[in-house]
Structure formats: C-alpha cells, structure tokens
N, C-alpha and C. Protein backbone atom coordinates (compact mmCIF):
# COMPACT_ATOMS: atom_id res chain seq x y z
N UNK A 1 69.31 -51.39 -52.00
CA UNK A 1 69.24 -49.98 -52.18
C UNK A 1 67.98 -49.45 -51.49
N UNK A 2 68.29 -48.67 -50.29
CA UNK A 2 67.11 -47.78 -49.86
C UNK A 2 66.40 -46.94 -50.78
N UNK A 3 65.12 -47.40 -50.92
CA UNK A 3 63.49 -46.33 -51.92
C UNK A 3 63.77 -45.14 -50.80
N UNK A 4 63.77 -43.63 -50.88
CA UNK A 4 63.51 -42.49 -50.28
C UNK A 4 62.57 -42.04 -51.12
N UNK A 5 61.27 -41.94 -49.85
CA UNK A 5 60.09 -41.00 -50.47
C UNK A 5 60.44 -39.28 -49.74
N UNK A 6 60.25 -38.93 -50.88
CA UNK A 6 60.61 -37.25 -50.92
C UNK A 6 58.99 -36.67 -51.54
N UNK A 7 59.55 -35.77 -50.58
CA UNK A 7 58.26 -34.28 -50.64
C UNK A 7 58.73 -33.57 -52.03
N UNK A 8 57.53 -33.64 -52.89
CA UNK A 8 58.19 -32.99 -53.72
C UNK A 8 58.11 -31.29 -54.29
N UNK A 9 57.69 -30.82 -53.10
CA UNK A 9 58.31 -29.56 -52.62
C UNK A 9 59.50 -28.91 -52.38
N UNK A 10 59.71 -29.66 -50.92
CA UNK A 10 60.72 -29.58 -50.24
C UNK A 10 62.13 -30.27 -50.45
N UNK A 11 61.56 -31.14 -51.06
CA UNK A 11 62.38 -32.39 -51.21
C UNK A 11 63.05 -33.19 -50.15
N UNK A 12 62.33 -32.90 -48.88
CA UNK A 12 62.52 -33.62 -47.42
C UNK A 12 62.30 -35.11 -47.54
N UNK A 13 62.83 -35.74 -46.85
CA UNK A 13 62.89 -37.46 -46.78
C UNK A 13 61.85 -37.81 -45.47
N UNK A 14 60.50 -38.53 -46.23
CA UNK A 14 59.45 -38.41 -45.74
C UNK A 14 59.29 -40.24 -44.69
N UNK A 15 60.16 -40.96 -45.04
CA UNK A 15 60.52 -42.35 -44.89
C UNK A 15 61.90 -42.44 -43.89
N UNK A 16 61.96 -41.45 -43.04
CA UNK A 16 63.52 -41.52 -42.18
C UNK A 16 63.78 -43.02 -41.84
N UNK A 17 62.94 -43.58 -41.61
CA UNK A 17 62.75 -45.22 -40.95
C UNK A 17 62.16 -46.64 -42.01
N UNK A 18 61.25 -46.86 -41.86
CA UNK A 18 60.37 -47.76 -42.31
C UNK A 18 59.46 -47.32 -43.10
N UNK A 19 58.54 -46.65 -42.17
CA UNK A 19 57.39 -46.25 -42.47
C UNK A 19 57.41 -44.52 -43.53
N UNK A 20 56.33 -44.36 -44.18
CA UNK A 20 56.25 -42.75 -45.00
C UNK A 20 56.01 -42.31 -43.79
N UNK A 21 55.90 -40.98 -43.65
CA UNK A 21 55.16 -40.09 -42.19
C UNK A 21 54.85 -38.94 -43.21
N UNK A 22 53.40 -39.18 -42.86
CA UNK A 22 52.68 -37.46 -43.57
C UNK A 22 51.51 -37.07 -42.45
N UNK A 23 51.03 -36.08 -42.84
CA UNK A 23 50.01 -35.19 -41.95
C UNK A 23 48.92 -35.26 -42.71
N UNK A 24 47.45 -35.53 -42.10
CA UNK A 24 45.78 -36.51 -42.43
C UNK A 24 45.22 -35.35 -41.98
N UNK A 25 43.96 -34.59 -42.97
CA UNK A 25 43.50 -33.63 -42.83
C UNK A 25 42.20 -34.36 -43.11
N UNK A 26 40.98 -34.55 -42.29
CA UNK A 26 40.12 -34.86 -42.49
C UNK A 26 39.32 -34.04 -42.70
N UNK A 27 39.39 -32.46 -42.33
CA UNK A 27 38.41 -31.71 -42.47
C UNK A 27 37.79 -31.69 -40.69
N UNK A 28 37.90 -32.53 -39.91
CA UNK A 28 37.08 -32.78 -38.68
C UNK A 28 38.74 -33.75 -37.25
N UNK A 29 39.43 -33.54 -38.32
CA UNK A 29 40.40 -34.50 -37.35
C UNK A 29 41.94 -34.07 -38.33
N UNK A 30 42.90 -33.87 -37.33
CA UNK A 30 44.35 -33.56 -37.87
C UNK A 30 45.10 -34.25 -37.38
N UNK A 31 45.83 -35.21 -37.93
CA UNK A 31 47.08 -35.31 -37.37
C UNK A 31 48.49 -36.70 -38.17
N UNK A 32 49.22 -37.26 -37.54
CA UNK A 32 50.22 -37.59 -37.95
C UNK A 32 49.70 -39.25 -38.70
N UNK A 33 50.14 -39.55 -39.45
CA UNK A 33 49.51 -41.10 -40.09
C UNK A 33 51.21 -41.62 -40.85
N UNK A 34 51.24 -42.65 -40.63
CA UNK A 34 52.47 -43.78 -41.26
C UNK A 34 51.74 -44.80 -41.74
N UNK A 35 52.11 -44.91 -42.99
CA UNK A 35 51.89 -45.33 -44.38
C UNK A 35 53.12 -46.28 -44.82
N UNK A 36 52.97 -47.50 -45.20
CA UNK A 36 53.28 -48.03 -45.82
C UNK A 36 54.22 -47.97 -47.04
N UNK A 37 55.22 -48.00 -47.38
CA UNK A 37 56.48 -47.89 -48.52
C UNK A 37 56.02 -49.07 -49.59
N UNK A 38 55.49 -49.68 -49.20
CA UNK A 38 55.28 -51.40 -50.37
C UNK A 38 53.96 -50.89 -51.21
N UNK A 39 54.19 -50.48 -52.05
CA UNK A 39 52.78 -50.60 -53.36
C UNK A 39 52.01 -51.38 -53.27
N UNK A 40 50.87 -51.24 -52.79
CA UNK A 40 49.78 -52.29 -52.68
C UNK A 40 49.11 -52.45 -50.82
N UNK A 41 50.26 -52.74 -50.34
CA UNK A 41 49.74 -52.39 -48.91
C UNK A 41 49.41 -51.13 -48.24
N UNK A 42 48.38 -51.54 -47.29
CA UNK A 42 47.28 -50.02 -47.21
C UNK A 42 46.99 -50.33 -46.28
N UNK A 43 47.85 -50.59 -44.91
CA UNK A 43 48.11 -50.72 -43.72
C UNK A 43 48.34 -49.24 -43.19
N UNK A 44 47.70 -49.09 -42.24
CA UNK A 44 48.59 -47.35 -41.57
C UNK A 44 48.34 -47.32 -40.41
N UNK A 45 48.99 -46.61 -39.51
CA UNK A 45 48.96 -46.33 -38.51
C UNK A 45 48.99 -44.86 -37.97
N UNK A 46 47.96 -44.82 -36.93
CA UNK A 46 47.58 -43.42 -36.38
C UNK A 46 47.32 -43.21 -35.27
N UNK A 47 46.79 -41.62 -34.69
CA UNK A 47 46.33 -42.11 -33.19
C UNK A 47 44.73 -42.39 -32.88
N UNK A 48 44.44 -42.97 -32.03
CA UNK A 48 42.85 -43.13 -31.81
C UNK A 48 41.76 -42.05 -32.20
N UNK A 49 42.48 -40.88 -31.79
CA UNK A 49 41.92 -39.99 -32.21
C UNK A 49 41.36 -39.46 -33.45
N UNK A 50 42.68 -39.68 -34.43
CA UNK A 50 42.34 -39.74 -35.77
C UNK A 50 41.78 -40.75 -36.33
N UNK A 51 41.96 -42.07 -35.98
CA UNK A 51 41.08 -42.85 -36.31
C UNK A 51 39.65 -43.17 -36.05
N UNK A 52 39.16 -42.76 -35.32
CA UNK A 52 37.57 -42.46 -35.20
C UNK A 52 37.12 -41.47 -36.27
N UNK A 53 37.82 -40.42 -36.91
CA UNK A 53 37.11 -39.92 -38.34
C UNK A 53 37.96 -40.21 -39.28
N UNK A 54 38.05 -41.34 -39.53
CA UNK A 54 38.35 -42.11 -40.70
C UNK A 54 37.05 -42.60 -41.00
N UNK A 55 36.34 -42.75 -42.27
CA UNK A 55 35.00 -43.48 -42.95
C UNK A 55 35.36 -43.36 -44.23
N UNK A 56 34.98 -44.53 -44.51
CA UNK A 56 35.52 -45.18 -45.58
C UNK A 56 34.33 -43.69 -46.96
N UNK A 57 35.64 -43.62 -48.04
CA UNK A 57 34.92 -42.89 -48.98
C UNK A 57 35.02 -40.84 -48.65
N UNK A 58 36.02 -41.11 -47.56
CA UNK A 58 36.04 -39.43 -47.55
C UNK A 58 37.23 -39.07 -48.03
N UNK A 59 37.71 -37.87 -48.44
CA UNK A 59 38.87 -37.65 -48.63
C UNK A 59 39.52 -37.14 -48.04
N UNK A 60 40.87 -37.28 -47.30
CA UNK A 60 41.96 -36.98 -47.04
C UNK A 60 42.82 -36.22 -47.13
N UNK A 61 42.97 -34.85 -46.95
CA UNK A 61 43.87 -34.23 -47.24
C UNK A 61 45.26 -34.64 -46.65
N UNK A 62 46.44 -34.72 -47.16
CA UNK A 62 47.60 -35.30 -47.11
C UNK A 62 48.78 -33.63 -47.31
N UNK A 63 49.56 -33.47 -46.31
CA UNK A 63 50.67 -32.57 -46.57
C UNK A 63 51.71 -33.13 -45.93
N UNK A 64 52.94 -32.36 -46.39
CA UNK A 64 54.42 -32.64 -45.82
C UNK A 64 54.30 -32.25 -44.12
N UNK A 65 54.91 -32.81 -43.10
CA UNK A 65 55.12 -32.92 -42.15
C UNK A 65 56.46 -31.88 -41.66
N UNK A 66 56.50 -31.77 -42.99
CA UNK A 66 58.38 -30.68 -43.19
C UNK A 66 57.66 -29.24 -43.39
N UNK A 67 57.44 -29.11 -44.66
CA UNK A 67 57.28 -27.96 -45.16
C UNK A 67 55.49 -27.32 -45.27
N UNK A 68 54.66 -28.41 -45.02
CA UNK A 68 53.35 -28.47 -45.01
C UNK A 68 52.65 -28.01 -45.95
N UNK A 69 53.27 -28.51 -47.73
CA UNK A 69 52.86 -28.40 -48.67
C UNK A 69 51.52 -29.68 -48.70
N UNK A 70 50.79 -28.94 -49.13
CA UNK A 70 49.92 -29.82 -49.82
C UNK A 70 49.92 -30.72 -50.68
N UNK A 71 49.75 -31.99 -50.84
CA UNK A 71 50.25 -33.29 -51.44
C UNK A 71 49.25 -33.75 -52.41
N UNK A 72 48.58 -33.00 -53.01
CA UNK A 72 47.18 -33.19 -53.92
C UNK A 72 48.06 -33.38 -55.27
N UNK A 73 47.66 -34.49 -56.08
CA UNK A 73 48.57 -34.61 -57.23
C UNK A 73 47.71 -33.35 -58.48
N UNK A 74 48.50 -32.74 -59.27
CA UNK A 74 48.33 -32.15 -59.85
C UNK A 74 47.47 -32.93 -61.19
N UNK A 75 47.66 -34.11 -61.58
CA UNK A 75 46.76 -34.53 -62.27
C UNK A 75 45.54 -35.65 -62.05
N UNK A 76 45.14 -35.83 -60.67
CA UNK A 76 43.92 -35.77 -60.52
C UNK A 76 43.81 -35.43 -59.13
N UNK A 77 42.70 -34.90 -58.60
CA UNK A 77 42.76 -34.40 -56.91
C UNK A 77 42.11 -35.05 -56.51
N UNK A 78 41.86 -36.21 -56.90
CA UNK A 78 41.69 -38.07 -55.69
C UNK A 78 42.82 -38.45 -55.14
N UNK A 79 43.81 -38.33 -56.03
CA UNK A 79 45.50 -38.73 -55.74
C UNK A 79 45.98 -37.77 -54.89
N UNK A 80 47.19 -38.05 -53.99
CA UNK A 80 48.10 -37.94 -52.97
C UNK A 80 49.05 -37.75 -54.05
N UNK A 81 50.50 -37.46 -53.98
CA UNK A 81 52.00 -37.65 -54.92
C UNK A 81 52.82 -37.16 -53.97
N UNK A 82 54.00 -37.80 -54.03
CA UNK A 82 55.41 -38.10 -53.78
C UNK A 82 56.25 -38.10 -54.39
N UNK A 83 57.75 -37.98 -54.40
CA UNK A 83 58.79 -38.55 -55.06
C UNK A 83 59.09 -39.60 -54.44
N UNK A 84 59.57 -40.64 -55.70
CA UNK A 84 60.63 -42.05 -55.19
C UNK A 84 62.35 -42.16 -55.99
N UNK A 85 63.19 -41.82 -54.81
CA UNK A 85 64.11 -42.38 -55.26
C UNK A 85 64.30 -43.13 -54.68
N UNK A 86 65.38 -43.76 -55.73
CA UNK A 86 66.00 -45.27 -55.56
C UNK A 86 67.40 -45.02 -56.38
N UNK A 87 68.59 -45.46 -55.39
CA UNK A 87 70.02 -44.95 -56.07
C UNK A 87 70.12 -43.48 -57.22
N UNK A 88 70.61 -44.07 -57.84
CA UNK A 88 71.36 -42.80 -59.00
C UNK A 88 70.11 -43.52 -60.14
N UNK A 89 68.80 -43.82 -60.25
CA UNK A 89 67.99 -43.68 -61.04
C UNK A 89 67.32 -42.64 -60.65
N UNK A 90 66.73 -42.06 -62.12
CA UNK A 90 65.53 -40.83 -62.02
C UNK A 90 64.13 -41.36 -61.00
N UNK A 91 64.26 -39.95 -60.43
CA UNK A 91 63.28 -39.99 -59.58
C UNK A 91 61.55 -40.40 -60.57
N UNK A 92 60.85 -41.05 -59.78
CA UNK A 92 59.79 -41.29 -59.84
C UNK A 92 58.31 -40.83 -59.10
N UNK A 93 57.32 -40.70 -59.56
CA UNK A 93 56.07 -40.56 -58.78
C UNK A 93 55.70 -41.35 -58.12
N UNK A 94 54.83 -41.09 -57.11
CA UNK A 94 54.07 -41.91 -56.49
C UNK A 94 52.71 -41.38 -56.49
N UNK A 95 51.57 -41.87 -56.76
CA UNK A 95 50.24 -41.65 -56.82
C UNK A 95 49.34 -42.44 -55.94
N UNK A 96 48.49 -41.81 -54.74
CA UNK A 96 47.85 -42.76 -54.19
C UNK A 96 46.73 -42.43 -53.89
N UNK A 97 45.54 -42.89 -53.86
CA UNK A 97 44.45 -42.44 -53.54
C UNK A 97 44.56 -41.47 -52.40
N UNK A 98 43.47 -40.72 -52.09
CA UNK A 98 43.20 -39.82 -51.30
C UNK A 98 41.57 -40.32 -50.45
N UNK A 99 41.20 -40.72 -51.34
CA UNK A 99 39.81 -41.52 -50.63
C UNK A 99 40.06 -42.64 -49.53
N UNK A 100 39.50 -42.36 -48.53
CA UNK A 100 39.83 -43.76 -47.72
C UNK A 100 39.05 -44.48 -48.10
N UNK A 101 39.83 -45.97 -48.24
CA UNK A 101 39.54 -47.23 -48.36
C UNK A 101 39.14 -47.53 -50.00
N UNK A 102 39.78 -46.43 -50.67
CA UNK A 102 39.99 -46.74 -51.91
C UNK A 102 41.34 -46.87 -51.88
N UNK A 103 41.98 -48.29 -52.62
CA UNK A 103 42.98 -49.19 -52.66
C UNK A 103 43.18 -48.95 -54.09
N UNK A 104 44.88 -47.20 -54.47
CA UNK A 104 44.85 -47.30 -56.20
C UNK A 104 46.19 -46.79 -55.36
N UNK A 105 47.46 -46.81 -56.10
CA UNK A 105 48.76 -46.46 -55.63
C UNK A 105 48.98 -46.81 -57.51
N UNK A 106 50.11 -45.81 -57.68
CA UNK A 106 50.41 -45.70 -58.98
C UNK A 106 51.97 -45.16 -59.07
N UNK A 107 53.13 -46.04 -59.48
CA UNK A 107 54.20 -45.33 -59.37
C UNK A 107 54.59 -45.16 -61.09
N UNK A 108 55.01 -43.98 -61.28
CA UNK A 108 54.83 -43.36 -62.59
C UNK A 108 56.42 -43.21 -63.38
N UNK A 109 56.78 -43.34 -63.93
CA UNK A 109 58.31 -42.98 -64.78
C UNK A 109 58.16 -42.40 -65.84
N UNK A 110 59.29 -42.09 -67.06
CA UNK A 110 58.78 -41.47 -67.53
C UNK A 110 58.41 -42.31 -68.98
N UNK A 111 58.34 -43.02 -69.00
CA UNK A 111 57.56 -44.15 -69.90
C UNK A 111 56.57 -45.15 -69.96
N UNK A 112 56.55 -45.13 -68.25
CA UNK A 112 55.62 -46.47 -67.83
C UNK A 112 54.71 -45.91 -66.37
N UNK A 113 53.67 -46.85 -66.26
CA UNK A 113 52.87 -46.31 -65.37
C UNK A 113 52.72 -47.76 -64.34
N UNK A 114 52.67 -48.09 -63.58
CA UNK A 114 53.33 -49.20 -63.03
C UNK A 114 51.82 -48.80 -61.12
N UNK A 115 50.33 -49.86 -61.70
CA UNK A 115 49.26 -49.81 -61.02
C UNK A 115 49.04 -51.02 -59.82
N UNK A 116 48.81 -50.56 -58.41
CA UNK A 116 48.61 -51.49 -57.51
C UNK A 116 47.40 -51.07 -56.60
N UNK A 117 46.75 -52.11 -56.11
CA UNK A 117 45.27 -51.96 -55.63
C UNK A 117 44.49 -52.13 -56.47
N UNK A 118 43.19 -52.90 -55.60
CA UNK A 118 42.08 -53.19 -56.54
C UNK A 118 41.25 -52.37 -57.17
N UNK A 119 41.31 -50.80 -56.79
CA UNK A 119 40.91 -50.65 -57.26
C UNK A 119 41.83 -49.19 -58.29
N UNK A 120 42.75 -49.21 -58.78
CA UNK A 120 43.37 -48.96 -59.90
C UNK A 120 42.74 -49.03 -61.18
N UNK A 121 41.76 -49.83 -61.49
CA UNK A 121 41.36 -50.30 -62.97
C UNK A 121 40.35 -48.60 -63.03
N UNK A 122 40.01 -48.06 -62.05
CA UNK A 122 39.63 -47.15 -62.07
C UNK A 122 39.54 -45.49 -62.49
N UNK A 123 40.63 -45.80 -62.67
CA UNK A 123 41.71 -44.66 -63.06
C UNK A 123 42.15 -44.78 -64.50
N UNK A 124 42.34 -43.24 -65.30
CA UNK A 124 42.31 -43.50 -66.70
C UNK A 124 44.03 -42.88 -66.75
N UNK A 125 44.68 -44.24 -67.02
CA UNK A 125 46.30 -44.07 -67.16
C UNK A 125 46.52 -42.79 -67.93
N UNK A 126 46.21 -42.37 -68.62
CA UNK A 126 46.33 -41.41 -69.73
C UNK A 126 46.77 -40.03 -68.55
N UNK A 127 45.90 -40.11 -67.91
CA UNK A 127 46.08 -38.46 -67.35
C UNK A 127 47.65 -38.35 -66.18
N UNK A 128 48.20 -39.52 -66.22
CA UNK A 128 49.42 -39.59 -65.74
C UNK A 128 50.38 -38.75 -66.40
N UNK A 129 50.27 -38.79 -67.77
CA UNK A 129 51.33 -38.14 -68.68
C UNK A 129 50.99 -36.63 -69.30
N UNK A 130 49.75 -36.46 -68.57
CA UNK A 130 49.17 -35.05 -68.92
C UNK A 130 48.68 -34.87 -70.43
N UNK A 131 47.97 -36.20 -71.03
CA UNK A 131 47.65 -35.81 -72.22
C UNK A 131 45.95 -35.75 -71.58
C-alpha cells in the first residue's frame, strides 16, 4: 500500500514519486528540497545553492510547493506537519523538526504518538494532543 503525504491545506500529494517535495525558506536562500518518506531518515536533497545556507541549528521554513501554505505545525513551531495516508485508514500526522540537523519526526494518530530520531526524547509528547 502506497503512504501519500498530503498538504494539509490543500490536500495535494506532496510524494508523486519517491521522494516528499516541499519548498526551504531559509530566510537567506529559497528553494525546492526532497525529503525522505522513511521516519528516521534525514537524507535530502537540494540544489548547491540552497545548500550552502543550510547550518546546522537554523530554522527552516517549510511550505506546500502546490498551494504555498505554510507547514509550521500548529502545536509547536520547531515542527514542520503533513498528512499521511495509507489505504482506507485515518489519516495521520507527520511532525518533523524544522531545525536543521535536529533529527525528531513524529507520526501522530489519534491514540498514539509513534517518535523517530535521536533527538525526539526532546520533545514533550503531551503537546501532540493539545493538552
């Protein structure tokens, strides 16, 4: 069963292929970045350009490539968010850091909170569910 990551705006299919495709707002550098679908890997790819203001510890602004919503999770603004579907199950979150080279991806349901990257322990599960 194909995972489709969806904008959850638009609800555009952000994964046409392999890879996620979103838009990297450094503040100093713009442009296209492919991201990884596997929880935990934090592999990406970009152009040279954008990768020279990448430094580790800045944040990232992240939007749809579709609709060019802003991708800041509503419950913390370190996190990135997505939708994940997968078949005829309820859609799910995706939570991922926004800091480069902070390693926290968080896929969320509505009972369980389900943490990858080292550094995840970081993060206080609680504010997933909005208490």
């Amino acid at each position: 069963m194909k995972k489709k990551f969806v904008c959850s705006h638009c609800q555009g299919v952000l994964n046409p292929n392999v890879k996620i495709l979103l838009i990297a707002d450094t503040g100093k550098a713009k442009g296209l970045v492919l991201i990884s679908p596997q929880p935990g890997n934090y592999k990406y790819l970009c152009d040279d350009s954008m990768e020279a203001h990448l430094h580790t510890g800045e944040t990232i602004a992240f939007s749809c490539p579709l609709c060019h919503a802003n991708l800041t999770s509503a419950a913390d603004d370190s996190l990135a968010v997505l939708e994940l579907h997968v078949g005829s199950h309820a859609p799910r979150r995706v939570e991922f850091s926004r800091v480069f080279g902070t390693h926290a991806t968080f896929i969320i349901g509505e009972e369980d909170v389900d943490a990858y990257g080292e550094d995840a322990d970081g993060y206080d599960p609680m504010n997933f569910f909005g208490a």
